[in-house]
N, C-alpha and C. Protein backbone atom coordinates (compact mmCIF):
# COMPACT_ATOMS: atom_id res chain seq x y z
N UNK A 1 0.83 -1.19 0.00
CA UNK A 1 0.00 0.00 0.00
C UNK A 1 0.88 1.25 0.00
N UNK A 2 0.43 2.25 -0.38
CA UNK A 2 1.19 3.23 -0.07
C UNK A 2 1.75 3.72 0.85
N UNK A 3 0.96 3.74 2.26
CA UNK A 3 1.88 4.29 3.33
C UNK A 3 2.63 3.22 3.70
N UNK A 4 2.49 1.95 3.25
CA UNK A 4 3.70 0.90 3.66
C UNK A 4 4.87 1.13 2.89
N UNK A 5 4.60 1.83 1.91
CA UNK A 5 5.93 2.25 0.79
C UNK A 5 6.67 3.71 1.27
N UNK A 6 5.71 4.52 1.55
CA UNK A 6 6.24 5.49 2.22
C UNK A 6 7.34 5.14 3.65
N UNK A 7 6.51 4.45 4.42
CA UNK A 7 7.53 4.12 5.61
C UNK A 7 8.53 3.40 5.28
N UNK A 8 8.74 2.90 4.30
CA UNK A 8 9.76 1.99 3.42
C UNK A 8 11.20 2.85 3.35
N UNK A 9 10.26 4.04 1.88
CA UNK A 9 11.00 4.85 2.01
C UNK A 9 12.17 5.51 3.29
N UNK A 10 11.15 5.83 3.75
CA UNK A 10 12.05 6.53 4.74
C UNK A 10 13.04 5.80 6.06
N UNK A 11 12.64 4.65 5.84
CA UNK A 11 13.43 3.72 6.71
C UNK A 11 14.82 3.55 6.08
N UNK A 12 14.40 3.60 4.44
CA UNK A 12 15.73 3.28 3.64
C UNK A 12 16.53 4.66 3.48
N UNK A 13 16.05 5.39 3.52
CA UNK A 13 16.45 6.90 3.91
C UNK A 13 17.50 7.25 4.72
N UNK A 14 16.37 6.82 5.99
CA UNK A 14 17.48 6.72 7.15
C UNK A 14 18.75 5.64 7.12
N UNK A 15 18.79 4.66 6.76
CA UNK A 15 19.54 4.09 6.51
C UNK A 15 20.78 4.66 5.94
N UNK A 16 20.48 4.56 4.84
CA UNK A 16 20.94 5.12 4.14
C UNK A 16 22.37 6.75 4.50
N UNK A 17 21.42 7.72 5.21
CA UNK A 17 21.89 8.69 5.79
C UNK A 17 23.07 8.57 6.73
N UNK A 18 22.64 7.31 7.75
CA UNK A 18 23.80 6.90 8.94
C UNK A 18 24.59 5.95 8.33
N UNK A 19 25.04 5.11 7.17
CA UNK A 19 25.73 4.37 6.73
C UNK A 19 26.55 4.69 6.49
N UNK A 20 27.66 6.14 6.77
CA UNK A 20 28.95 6.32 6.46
C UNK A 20 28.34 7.21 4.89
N UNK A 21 27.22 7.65 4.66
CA UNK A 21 26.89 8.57 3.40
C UNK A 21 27.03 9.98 3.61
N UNK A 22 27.25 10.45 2.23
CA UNK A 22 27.21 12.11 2.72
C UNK A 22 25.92 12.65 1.83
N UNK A 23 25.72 13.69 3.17
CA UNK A 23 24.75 14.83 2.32
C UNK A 23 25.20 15.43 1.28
N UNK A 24 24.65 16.02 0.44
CA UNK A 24 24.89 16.24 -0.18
C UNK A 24 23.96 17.07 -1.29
N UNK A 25 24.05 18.57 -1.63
CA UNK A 25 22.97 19.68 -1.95
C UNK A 25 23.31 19.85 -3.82
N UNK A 26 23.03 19.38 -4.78
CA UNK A 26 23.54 19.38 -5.94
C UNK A 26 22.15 20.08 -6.67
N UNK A 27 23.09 20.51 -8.05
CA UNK A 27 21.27 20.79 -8.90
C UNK A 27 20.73 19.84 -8.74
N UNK A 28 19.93 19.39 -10.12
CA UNK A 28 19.07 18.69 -11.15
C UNK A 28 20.57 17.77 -11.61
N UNK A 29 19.98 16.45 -11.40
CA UNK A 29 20.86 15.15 -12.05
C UNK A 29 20.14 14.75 -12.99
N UNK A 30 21.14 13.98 -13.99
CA UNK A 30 20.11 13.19 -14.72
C UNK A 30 21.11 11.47 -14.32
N UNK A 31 20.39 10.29 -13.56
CA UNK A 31 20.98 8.81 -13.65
C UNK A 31 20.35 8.11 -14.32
N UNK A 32 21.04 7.09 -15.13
CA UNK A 32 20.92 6.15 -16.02
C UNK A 32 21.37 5.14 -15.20
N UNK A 33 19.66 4.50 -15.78
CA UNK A 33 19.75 2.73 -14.63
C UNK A 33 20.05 1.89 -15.60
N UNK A 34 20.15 0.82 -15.67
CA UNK A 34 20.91 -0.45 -15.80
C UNK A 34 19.78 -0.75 -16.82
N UNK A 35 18.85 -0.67 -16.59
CA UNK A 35 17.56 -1.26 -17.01
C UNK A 35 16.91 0.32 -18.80
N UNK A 36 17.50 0.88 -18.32
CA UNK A 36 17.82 2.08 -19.49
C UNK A 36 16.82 3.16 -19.03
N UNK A 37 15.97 3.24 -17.85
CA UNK A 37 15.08 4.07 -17.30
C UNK A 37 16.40 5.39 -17.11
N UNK A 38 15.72 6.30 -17.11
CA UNK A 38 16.28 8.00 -16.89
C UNK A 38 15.44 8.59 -15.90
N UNK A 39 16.42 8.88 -14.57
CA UNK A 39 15.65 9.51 -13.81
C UNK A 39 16.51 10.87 -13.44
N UNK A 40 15.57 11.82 -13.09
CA UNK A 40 15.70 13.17 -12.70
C UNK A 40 15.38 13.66 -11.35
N UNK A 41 16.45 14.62 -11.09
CA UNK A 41 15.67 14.78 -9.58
C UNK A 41 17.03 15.87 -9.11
N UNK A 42 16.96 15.72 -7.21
CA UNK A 42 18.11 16.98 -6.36
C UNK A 42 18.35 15.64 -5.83
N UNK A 43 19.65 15.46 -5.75
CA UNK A 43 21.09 14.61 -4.93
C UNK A 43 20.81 15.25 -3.47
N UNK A 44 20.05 14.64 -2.59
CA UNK A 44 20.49 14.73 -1.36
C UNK A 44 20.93 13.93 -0.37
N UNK A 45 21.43 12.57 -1.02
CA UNK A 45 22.61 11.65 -0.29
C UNK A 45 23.17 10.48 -1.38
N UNK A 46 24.11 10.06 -0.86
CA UNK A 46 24.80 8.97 -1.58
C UNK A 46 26.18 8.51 -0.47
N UNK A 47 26.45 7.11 -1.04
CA UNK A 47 27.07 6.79 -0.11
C UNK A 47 28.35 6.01 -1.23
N UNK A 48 29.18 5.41 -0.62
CA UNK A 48 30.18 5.28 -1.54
C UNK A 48 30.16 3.72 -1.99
N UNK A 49 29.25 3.28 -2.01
CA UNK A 49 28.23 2.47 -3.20
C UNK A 49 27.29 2.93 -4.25
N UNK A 50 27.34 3.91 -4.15
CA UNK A 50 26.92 4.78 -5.43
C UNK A 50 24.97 4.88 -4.72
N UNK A 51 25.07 4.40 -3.85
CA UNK A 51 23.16 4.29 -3.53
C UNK A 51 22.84 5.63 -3.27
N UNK A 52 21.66 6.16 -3.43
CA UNK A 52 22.01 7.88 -4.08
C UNK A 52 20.07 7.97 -3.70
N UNK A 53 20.33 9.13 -2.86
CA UNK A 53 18.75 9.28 -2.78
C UNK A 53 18.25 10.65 -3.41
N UNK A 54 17.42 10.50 -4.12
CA UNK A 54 17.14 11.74 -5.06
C UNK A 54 15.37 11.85 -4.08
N UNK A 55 15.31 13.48 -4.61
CA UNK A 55 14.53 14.20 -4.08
C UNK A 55 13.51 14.77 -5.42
N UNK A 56 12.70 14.94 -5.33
CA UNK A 56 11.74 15.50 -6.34
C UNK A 56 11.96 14.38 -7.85
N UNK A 57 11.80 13.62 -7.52
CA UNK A 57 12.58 12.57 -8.80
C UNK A 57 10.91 12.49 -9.78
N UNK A 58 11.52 12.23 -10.91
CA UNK A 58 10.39 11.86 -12.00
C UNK A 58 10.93 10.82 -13.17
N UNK A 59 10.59 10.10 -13.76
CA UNK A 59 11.41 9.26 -14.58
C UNK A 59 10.83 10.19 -15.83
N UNK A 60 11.89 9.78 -16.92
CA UNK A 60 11.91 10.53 -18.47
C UNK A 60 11.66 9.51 -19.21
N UNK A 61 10.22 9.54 -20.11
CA UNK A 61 9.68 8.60 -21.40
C UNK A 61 9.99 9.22 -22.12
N UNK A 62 10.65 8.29 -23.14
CA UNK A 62 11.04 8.96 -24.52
C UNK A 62 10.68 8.09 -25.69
N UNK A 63 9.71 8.05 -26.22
CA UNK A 63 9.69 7.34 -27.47
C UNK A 63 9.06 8.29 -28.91
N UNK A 64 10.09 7.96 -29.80
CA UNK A 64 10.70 9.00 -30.71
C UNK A 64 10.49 10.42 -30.52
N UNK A 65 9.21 11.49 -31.14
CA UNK A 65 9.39 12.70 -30.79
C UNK A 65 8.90 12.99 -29.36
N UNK A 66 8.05 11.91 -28.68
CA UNK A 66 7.58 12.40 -27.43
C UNK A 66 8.43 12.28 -26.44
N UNK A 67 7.86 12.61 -25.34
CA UNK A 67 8.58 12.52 -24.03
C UNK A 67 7.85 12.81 -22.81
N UNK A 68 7.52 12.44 -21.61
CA UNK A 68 6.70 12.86 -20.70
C UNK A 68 7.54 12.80 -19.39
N UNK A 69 7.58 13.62 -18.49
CA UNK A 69 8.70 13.20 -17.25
C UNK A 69 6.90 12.93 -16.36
N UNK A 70 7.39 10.97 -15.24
CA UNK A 70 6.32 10.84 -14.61
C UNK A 70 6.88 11.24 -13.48
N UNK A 71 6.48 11.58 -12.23
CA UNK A 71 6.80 12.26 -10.99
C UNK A 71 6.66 10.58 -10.13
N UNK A 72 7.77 10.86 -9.24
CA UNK A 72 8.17 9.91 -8.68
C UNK A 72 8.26 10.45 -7.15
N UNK A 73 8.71 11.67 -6.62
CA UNK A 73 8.68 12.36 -5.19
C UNK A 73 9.97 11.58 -4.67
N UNK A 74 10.00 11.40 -3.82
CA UNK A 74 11.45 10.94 -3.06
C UNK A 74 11.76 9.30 -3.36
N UNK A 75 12.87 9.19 -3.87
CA UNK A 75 14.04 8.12 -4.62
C UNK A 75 14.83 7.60 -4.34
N UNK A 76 15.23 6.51 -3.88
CA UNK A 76 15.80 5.33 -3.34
C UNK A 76 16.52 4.44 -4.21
N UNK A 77 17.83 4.94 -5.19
CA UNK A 77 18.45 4.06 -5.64
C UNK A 77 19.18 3.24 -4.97
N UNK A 78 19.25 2.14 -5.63
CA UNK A 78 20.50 0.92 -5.34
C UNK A 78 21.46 1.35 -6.24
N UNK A 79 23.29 1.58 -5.56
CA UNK A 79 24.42 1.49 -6.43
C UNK A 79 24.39 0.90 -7.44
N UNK A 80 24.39 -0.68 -7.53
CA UNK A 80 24.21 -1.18 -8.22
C UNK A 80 23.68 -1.62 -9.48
N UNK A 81 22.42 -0.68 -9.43
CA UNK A 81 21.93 0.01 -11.02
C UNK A 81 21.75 0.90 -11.38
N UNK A 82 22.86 2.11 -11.02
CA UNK A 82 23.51 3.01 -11.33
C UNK A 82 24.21 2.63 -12.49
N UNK A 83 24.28 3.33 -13.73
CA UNK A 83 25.36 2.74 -14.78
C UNK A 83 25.87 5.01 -15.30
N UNK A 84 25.60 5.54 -14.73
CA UNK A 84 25.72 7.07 -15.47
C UNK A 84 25.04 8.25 -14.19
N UNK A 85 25.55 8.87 -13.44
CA UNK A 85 25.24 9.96 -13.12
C UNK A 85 25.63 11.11 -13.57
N UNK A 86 24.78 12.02 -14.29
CA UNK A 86 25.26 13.72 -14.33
C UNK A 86 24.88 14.76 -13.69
N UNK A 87 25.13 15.83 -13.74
CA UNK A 87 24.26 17.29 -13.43
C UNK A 87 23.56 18.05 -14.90
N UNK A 88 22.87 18.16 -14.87
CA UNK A 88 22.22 19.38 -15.76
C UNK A 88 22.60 20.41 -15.28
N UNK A 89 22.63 21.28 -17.04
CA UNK A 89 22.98 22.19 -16.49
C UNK A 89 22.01 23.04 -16.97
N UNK A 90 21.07 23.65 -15.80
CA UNK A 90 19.79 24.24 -16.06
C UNK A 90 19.55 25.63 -16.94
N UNK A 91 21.09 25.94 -17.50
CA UNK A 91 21.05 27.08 -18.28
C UNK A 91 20.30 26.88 -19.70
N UNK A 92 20.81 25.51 -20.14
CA UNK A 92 20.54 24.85 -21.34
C UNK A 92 19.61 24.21 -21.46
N UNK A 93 18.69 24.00 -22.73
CA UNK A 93 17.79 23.49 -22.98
C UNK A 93 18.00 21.32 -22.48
N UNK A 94 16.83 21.56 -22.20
CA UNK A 94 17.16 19.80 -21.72
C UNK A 94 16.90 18.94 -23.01
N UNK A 95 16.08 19.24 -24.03
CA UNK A 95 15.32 18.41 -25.15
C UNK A 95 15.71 19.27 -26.24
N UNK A 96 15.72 18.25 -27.77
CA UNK A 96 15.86 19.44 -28.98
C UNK A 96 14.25 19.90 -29.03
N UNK A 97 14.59 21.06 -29.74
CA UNK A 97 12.88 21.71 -29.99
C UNK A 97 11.68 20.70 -30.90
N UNK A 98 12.22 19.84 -31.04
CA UNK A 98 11.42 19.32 -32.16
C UNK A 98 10.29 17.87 -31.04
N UNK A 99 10.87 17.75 -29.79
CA UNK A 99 10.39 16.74 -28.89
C UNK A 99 8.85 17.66 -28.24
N UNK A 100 7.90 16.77 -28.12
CA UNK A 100 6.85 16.92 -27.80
C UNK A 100 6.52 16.81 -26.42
N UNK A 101 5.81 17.27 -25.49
CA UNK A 101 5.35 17.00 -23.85
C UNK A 101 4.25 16.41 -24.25
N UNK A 102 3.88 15.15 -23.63
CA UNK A 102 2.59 14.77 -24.16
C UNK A 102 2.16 13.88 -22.32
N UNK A 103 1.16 13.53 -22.12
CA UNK A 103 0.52 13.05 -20.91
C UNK A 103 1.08 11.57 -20.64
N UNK A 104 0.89 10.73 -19.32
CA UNK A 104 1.59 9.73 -19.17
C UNK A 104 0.75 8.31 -19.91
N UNK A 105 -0.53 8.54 -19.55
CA UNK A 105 -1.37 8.21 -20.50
C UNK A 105 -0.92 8.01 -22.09
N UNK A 106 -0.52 8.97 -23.00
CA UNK A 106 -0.08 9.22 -24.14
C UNK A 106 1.12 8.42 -24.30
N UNK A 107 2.48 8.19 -23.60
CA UNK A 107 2.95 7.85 -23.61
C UNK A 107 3.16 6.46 -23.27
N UNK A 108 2.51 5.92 -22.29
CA UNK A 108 2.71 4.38 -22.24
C UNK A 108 1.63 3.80 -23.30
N UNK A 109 1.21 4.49 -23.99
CA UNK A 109 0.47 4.03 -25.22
C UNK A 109 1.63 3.92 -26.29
N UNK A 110 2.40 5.04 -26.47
CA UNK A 110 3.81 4.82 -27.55
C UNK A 110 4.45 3.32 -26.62
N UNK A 111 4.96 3.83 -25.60
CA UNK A 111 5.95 2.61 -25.33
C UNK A 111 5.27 1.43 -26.04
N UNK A 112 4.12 1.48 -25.73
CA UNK A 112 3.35 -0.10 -26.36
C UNK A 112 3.26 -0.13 -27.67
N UNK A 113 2.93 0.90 -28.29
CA UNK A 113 2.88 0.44 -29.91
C UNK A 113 4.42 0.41 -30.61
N UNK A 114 5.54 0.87 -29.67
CA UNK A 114 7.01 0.64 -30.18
C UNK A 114 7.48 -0.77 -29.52
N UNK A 115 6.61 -1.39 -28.45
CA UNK A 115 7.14 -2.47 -28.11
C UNK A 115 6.65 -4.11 -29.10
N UNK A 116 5.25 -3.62 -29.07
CA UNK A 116 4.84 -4.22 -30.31
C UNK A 116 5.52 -4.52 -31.42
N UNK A 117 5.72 -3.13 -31.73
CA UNK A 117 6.82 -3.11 -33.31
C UNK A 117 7.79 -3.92 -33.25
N UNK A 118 8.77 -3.85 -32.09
CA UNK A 118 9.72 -4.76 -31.86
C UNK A 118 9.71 -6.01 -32.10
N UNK A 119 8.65 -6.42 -31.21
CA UNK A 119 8.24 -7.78 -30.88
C UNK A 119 8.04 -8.69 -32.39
N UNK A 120 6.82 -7.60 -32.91
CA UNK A 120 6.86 -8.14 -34.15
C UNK A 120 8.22 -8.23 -35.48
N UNK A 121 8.56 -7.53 -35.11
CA UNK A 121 9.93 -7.93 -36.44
C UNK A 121 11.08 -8.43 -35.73
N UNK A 122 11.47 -8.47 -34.18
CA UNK A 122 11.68 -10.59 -34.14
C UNK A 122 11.36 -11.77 -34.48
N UNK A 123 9.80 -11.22 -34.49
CA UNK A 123 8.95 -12.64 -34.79
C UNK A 123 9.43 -13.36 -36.41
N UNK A 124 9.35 -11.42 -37.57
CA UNK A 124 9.72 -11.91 -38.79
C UNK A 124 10.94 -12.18 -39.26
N UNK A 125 11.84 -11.61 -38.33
CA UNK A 125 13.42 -12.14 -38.33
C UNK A 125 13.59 -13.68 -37.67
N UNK A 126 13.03 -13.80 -37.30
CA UNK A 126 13.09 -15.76 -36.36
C UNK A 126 12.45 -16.36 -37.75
N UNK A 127 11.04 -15.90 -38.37
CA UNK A 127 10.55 -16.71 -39.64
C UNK A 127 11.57 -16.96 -40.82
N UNK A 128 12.52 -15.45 -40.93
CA UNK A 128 13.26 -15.68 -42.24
C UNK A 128 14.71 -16.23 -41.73
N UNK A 129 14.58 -16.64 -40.55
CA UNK A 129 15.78 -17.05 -40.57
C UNK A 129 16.46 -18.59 -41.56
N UNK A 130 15.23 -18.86 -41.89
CA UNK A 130 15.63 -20.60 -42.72
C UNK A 130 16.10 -19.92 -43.98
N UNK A 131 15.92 -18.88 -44.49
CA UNK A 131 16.28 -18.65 -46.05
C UNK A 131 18.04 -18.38 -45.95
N UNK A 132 18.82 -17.96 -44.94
CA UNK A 132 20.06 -18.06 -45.07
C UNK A 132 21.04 -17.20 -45.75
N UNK A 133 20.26 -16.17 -45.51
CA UNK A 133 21.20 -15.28 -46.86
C UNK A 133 22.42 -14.81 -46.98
N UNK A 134 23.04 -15.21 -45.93
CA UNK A 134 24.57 -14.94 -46.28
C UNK A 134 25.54 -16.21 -47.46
């Protein structure tokens, strides 16, 4: 349930905080998980396992011109699927002009009709695989 996730949170928080981690006051990050999710947010701890608790966090959908950031509120990475931390730098544009804001709704509708797509031209690459064309 939710407030069982909330107290979760913050248990791992605390944890987190007294484990030999430092505070820590940074802009806007952008980390890249393991799993290829993009999340955004304020660095206010990490420890030297890379476990990194972000503040105001939202994850970034991107499929082709769209993009939607979903709001996530306080963030609880594991080191371990950490593969990329940066800073933004909030002077500069984050997206080229040509990317769209569209609803989360809108978007896990793309993820699905690009996952589809996928799916399906494995399917027709596994069929043509008997013809051999090399």
């Amino acid at each position: 349930s939710l407030s069982s996730n909330i107290c979760l949170e913050t248990i791992l928080c605390c944890q987190l905080l007294t484990s030999h981690s430092f505070i820590y006051d940074a802009g806007k990050l952008l980390v890249l998980l393991r799993d290829g999710r993009k999340l955004m947010g304020t660095l206010r701890s990490f420890d030297q396992f890379a476990n990194a608790v972000l503040e105001g966090a939202c994850e970034r959908v991107i499929v082709g011109d769209l993009y939607c950031d979903i709001p996530l509120g306080l963030y609880v990475i594991r080191g371990e699927n950490v593969v990329l931390i940066g800073e933004l730098d909030l002077e500069r544009e984050e997206l080229p002009p040509h990317m769209t804001h569209v609803s989360v709704a809108e978007i896990r509708r793309a993820q699905k009709a690009e996952r589809e797509a996928t799916d399906l031209k494995g399917t027709m690459r596994k069929r043509m695989e008997f013809l051999d064309l090399e």
